[in-house]
C-alpha atoms as a PDB file:
ATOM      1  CA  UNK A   1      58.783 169.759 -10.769  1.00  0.00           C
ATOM      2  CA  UNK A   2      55.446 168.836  -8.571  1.00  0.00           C
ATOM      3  CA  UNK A   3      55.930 166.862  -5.811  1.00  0.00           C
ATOM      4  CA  UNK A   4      53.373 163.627  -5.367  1.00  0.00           C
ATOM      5  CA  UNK A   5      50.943 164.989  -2.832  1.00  0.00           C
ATOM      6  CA  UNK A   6      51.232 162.193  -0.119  1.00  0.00           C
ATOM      7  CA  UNK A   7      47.321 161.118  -0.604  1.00  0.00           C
ATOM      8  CA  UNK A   8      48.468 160.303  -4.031  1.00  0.00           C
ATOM      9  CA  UNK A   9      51.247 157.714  -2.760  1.00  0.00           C
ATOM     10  CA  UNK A  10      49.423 156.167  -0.162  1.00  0.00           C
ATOM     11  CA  UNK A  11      47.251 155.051  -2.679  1.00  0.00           C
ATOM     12  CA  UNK A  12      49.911 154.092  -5.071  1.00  0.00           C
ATOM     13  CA  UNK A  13      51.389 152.073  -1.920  1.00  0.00           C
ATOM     14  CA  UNK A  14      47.685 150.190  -1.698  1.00  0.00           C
ATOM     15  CA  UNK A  15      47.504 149.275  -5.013  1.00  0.00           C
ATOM     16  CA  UNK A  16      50.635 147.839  -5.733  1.00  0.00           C
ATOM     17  CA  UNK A  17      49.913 145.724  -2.222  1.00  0.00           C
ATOM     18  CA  UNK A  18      47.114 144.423  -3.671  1.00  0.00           C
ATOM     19  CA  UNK A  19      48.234 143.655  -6.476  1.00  0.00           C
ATOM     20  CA  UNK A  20      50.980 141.325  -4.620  1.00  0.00           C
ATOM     21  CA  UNK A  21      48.327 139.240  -2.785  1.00  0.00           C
ATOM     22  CA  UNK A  22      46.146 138.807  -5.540  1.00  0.00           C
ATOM     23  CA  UNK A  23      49.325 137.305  -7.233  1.00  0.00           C
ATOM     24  CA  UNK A  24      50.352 135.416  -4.292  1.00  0.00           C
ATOM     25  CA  UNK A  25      47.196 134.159  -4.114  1.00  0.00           C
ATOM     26  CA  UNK A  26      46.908 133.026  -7.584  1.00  0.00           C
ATOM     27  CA  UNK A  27      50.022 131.263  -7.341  1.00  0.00           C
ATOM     28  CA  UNK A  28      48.810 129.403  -4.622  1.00  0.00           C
ATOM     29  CA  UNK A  29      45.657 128.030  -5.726  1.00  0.00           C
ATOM     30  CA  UNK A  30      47.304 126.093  -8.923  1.00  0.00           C
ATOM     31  CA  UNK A  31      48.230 123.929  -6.187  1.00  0.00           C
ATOM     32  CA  UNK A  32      45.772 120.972  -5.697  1.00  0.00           C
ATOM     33  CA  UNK A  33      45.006 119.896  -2.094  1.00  0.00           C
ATOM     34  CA  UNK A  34      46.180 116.753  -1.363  1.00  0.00           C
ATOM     35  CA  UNK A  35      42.808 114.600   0.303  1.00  0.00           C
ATOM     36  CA  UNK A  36      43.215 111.314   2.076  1.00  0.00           C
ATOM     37  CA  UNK A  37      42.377 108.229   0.078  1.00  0.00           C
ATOM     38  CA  UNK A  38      38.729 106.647   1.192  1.00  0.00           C
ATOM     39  CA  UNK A  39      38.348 104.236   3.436  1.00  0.00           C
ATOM     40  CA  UNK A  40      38.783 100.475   2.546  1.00  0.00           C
ATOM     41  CA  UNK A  41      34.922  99.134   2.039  1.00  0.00           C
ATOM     42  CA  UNK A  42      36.675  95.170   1.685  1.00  0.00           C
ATOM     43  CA  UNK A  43      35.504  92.992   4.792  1.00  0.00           C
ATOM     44  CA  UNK A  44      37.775  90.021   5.021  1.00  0.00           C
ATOM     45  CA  UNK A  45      35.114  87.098   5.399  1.00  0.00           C
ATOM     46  CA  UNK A  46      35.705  84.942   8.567  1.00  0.00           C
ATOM     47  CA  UNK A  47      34.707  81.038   8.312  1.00  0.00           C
ATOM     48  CA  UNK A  48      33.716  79.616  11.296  1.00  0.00           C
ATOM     49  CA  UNK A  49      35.633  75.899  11.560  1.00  0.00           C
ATOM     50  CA  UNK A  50      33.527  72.858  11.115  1.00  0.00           C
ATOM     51  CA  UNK A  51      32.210  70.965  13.562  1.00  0.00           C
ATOM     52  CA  UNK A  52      34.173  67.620  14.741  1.00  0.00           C
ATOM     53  CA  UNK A  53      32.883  64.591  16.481  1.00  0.00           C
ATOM     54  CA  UNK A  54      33.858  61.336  17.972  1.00  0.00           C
ATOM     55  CA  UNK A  55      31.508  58.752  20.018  1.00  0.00           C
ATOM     56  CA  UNK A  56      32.293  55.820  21.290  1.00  0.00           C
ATOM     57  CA  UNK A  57      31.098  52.716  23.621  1.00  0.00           C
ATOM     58  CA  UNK A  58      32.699  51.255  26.108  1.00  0.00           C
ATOM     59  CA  UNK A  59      32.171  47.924  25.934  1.00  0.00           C
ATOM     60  CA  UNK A  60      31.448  47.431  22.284  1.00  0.00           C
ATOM     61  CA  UNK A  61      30.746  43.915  22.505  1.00  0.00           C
ATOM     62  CA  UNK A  62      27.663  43.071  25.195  1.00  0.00           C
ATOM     63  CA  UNK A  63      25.477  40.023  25.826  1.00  0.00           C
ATOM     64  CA  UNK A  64      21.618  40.274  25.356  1.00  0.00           C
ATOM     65  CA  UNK A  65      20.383  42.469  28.489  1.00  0.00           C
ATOM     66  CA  UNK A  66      23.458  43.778  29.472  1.00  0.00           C
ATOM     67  CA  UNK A  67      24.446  47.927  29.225  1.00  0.00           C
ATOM     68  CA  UNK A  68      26.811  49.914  27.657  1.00  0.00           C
ATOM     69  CA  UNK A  69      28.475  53.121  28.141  1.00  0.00           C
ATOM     70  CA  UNK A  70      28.024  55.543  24.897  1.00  0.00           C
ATOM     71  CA  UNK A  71      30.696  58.313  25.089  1.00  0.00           C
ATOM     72  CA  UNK A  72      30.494  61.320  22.694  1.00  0.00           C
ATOM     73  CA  UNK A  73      32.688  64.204  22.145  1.00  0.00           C
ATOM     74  CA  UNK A  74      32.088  67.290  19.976  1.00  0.00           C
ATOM     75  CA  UNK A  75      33.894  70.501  19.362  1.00  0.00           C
ATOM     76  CA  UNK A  76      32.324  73.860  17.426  1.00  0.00           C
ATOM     77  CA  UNK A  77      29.101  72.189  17.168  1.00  0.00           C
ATOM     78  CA  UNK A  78      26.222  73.882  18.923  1.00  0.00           C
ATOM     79  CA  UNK A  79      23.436  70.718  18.670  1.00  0.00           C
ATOM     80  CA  UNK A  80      24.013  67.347  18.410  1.00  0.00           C
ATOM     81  CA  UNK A  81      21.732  64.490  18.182  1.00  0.00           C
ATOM     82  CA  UNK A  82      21.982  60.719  18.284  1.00  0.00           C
ATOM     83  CA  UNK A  83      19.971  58.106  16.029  1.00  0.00           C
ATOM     84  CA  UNK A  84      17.421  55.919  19.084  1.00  0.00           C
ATOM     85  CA  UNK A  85      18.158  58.975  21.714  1.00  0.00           C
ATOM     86  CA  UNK A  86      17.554  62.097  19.845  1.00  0.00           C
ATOM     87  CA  UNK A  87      19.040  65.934  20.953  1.00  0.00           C
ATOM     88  CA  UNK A  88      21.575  65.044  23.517  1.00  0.00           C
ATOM     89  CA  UNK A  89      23.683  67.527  24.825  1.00  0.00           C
ATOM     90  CA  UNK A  90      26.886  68.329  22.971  1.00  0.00           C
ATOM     91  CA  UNK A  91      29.498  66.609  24.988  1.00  0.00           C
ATOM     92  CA  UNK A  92      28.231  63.599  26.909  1.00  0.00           C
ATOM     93  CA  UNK A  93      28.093  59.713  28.425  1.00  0.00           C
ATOM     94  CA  UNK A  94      24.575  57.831  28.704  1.00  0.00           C
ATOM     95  CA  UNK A  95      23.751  53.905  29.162  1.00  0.00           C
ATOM     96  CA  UNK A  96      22.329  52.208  26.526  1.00  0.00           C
ATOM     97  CA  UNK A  97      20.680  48.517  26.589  1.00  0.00           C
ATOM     98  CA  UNK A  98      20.429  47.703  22.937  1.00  0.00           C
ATOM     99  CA  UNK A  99      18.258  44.439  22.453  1.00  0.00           C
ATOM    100  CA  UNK A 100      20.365  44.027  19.321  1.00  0.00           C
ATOM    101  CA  UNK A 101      23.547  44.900  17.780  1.00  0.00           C
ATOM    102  CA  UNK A 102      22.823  48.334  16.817  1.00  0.00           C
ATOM    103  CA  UNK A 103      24.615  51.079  14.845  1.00  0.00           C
ATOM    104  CA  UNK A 104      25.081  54.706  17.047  1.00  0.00           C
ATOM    105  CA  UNK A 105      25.034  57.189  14.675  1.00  0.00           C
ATOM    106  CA  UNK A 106      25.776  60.439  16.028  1.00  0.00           C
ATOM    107  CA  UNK A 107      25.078  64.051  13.913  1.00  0.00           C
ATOM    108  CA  UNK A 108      26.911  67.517  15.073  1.00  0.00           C
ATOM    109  CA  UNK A 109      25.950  70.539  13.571  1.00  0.00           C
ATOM    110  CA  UNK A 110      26.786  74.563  14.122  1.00  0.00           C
ATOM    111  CA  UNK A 111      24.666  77.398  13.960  1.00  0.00           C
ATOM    112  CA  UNK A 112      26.105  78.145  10.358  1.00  0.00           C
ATOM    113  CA  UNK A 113      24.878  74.862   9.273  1.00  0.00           C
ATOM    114  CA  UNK A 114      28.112  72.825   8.965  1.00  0.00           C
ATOM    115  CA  UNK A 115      27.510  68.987   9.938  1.00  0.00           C
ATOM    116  CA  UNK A 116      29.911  65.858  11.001  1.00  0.00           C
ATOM    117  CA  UNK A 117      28.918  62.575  11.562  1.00  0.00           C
ATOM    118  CA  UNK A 118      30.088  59.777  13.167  1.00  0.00           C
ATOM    119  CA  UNK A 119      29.499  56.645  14.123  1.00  0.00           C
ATOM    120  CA  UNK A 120      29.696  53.304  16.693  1.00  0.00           C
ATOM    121  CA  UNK A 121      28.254  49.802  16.674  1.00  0.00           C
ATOM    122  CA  UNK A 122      27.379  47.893  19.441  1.00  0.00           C
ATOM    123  CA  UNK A 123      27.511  44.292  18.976  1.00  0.00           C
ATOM    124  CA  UNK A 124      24.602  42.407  21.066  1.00  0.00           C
ATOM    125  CA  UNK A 125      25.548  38.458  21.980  1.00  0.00           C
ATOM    126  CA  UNK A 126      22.955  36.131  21.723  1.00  0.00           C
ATOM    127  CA  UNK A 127      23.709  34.073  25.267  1.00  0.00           C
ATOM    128  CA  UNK A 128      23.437  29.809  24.528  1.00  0.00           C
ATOM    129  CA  UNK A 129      20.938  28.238  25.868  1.00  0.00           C
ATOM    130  CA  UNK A 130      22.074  26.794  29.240  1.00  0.00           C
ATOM    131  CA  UNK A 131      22.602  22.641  29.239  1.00  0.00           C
ATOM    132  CA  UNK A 132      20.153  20.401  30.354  1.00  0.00           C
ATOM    133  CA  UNK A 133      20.777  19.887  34.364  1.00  0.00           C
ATOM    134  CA  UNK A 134      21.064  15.488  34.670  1.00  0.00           C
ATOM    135  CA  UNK A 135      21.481  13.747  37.480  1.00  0.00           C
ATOM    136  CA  UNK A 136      24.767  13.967  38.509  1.00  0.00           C
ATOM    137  CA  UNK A 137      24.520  16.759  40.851  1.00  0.00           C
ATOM    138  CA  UNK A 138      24.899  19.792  38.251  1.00  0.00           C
ATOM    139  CA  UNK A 139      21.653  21.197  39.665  1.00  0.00           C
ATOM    140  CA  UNK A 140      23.023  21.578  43.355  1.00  0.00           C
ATOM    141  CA  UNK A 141      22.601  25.057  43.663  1.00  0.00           C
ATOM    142  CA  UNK A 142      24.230  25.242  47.172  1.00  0.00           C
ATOM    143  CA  UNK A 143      23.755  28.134  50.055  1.00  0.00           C
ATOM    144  CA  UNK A 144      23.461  31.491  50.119  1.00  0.00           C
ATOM    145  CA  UNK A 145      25.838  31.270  53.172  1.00  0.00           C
ATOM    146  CA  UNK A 146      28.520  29.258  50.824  1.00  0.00           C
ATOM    147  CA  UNK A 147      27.985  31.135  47.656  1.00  0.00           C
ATOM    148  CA  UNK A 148      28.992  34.324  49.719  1.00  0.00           C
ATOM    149  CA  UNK A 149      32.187  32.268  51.503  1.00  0.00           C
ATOM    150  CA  UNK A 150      33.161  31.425  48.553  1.00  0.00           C
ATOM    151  CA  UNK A 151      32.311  34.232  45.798  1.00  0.00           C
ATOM    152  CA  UNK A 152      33.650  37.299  47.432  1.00  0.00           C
ATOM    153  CA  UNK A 153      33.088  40.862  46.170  1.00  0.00           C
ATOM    154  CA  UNK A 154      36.034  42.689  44.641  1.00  0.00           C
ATOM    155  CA  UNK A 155      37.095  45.836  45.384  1.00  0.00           C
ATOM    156  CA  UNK A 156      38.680  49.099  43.583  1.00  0.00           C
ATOM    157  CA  UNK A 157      40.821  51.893  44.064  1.00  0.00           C
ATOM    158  CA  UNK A 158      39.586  55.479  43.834  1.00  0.00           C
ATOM    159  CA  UNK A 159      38.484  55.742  39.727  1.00  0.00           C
ATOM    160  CA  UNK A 160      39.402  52.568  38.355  1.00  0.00           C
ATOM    161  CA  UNK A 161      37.879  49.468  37.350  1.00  0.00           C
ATOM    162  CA  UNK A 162      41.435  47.539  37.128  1.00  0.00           C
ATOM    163  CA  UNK A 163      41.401  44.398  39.494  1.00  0.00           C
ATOM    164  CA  UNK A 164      43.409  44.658  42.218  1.00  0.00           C
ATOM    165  CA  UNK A 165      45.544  41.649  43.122  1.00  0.00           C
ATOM    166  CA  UNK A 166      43.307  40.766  46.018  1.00  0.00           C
ATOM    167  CA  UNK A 167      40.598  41.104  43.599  1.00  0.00           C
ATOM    168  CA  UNK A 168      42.340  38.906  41.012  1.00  0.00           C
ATOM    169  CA  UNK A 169      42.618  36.324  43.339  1.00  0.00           C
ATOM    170  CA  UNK A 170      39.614  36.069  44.923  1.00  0.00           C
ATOM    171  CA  UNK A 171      38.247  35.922  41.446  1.00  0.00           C
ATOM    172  CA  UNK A 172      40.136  32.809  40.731  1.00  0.00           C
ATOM    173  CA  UNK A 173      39.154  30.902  43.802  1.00  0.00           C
ATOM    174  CA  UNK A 174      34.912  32.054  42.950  1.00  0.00           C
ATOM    175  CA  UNK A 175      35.660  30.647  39.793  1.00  0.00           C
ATOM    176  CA  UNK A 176      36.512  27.426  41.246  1.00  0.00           C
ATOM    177  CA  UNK A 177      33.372  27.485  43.373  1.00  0.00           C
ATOM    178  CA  UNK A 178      31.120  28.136  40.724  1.00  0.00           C
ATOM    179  CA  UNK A 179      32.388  25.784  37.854  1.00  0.00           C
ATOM    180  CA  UNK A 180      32.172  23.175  40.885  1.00  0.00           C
ATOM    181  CA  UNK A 181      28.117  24.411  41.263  1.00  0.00           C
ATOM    182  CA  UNK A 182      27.434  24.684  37.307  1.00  0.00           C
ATOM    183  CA  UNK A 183      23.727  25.599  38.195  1.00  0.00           C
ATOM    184  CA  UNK A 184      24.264  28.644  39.444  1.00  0.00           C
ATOM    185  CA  UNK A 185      23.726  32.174  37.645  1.00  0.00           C
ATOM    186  CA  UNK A 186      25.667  35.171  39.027  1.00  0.00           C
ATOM    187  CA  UNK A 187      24.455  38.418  38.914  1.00  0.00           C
ATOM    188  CA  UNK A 188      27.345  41.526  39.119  1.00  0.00           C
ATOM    189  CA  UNK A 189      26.782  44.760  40.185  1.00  0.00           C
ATOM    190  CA  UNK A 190      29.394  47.666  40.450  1.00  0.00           C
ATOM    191  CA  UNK A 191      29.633  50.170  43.010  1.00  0.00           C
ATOM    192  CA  UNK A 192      30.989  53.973  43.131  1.00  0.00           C
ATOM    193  CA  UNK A 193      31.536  56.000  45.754  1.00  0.00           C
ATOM    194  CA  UNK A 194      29.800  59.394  46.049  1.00  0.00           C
ATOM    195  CA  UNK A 195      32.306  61.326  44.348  1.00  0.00           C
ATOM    196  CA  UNK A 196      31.564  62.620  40.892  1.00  0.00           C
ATOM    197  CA  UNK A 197      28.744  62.446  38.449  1.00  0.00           C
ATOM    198  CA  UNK A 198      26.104  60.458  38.907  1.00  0.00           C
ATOM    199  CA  UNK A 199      26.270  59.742  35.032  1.00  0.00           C
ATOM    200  CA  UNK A 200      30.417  59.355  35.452  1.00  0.00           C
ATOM    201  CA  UNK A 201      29.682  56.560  38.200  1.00  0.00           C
ATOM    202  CA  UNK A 202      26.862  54.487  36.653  1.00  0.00           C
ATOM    203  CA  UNK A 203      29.563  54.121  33.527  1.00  0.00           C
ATOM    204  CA  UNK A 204      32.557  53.489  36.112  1.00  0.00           C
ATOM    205  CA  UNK A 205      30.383  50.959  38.085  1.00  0.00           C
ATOM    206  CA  UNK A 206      29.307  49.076  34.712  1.00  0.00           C
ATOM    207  CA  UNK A 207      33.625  48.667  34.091  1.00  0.00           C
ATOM    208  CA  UNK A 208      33.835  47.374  37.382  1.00  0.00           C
ATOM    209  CA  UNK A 209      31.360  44.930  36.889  1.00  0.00           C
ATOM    210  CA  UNK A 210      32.673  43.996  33.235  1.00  0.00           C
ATOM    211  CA  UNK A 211      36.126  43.844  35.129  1.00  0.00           C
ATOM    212  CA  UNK A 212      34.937  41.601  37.404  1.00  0.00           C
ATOM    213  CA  UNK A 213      32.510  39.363  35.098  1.00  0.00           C
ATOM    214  CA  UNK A 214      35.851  39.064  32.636  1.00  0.00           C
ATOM    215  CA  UNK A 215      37.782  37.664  35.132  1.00  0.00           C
ATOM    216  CA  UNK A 216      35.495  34.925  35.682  1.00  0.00           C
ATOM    217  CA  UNK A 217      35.301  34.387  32.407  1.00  0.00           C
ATOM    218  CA  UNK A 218      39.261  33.873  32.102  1.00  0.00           C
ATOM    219  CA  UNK A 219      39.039  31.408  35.180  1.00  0.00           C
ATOM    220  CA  UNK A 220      36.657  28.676  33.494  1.00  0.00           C
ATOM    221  CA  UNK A 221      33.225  30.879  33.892  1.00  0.00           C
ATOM    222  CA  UNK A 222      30.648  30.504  30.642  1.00  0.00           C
ATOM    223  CA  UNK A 223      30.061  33.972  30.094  1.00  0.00           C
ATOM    224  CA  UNK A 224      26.370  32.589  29.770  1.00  0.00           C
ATOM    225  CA  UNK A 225      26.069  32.320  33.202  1.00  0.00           C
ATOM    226  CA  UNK A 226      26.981  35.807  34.611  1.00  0.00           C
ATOM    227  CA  UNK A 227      25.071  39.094  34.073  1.00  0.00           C
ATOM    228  CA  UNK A 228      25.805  42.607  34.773  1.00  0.00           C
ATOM    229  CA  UNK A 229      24.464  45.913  36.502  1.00  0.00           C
ATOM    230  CA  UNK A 230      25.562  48.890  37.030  1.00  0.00           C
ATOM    231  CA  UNK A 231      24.454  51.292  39.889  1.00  0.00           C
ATOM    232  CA  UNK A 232      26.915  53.650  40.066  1.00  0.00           C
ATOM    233  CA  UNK A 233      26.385  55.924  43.482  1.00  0.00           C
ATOM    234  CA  UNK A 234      23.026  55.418  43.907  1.00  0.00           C
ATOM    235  CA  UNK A 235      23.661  52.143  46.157  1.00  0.00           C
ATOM    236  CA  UNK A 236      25.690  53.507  49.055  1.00  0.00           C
ATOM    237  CA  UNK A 237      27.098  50.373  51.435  1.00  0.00           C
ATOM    238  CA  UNK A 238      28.278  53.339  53.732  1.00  0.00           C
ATOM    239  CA  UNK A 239      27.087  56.886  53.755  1.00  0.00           C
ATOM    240  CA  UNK A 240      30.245  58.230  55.992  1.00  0.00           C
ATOM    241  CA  UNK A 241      32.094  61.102  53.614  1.00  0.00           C
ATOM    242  CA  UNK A 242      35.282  59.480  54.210  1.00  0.00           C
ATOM    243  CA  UNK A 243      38.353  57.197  52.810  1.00  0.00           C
ATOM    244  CA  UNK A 244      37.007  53.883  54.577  1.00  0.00           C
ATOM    245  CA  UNK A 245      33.321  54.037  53.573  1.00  0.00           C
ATOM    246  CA  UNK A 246      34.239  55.423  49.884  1.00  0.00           C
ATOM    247  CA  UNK A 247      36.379  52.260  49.958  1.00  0.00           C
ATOM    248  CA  UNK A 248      33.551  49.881  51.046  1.00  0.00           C
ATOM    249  CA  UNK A 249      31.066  51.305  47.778  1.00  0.00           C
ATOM    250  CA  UNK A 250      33.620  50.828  45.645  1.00  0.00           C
ATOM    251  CA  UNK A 251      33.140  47.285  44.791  1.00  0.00           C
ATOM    252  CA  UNK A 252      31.376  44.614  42.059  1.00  0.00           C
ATOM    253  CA  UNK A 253      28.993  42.506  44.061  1.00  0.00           C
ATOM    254  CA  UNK A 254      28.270  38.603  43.310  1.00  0.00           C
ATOM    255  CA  UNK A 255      24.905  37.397  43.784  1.00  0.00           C
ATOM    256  CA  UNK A 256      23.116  34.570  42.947  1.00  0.00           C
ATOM    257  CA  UNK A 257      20.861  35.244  39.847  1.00  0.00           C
ATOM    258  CA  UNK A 258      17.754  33.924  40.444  1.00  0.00           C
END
């Protein structure tokens, strides 16, 4: 018998590894590789909430030549404009002297072109006519001097334009005074202190002097008889930054109304 001359096997031993990876291989490659799905191209679509707006005036009811506070709120809006005033600034309070009742109407808007609306009327008084002054003494105007005995200023607490009770009864006894002098006008003007806004305080010092002017009223006043001002901070009685001169600009004023 010949023996297998070792070049011989050594090849033998190469083919029949080859022949295993090619086989291996094969067996392999029927399998598909597994890929990762594509990325989601969907974009959920975000809306933007609509605008909302309130406005308001404070009082609603005025006589002819008196002010009013208008008082607007807005949220998501980015412009917002006012029917008389035009732009005005998204959240805000500005006097207003109508010279008849008027209707506020108010438009918000965001930058994606969403709108609200809304709306306030102010209702102007047309004052009477005042009656004829005869001769029984209803023309007696009086004295500065006794006008200022006699109608005393009232006074508030730190923001508020509720009467105090010294207020409420110094109101009573003016009230008395002037329905006793029925030819005298009175002119009201409220105060602030220096603290805040000077927009915030010309709207707290017109309350105080609506406070004050309603409270003649409710004594026996005609309303024909008193006007209002407001001048907020801009009028200091004291210019001390403390508790007792705050307290002394805090105040609705009676003057004669000449």
């Amino acid at each position: 018998m010949n023996a297998t001359h070792p070049s011989h096997r050594t090849l033998l031993n190469l083919a029949a590894t080859a022949v295993a990876v090619a086989g291996l291989t094969f067996t392999t490659g029927c399998h598909k590789k597994s890929t990762a799905p594509p990325p989601s191209s969907y974009t959920p679509t975000v809306t933007a909430p609509a605008p909302t707006a309130t406005i308001t005036a404070d009082p609603a009811a005025i006589d002819l030549g008196q002010s009013t506070a208008l008082n607007w709120r807005s949220q998501n809006a980015t412009s917002v404009t006012i029917d008389g005033l035009g732009p005005v600034p998204v959240n805000g309070t500005q006097m207003v002297t109508p010279s008849n009742s008027t209707n506020f109407h108010l438009t918000a808007k965001s930058d994606d072109g969403q709108t609200t609306e809304a709306n306030v009327r102010v209702t102007v008084r047309t004052a009477a006519a005042p009656a004829p002054m005869g001769d029984n003494g209803a023309g007696n105007m009086g004295t500065d001097a006794a006008f200022h005995q006699n109608v005393q200023d009232a006074f508030f607490d730190y923001d508020s334009y509720e009467l105090r009770p010294d207020a409420v009864t110094a109101s009573a006894h003016a009230a008395s005074y002037l329905t006793s002098h029925p030819a005298i006008r009175v002119l009201v003007a409220g105060y602030s202190d220096e603290r805040g806004s000077a927009e915030y305080n010309l709207a707290l010092g017109e309350n105080r002097a609506n406070a004050a002017r309603t409270a003649l009223i409710n004594a026996g006043v005609s309303a024909s008889r008193i006007r209002i001002v407001s001048y907020g901070k801009e009028k200091q009685f004291c210019t001390e930054s403390d508790e007792s001169c705050w307290q002394q600009n805090r105040r609705a004023q009676f003057t004669i109304d000449r």
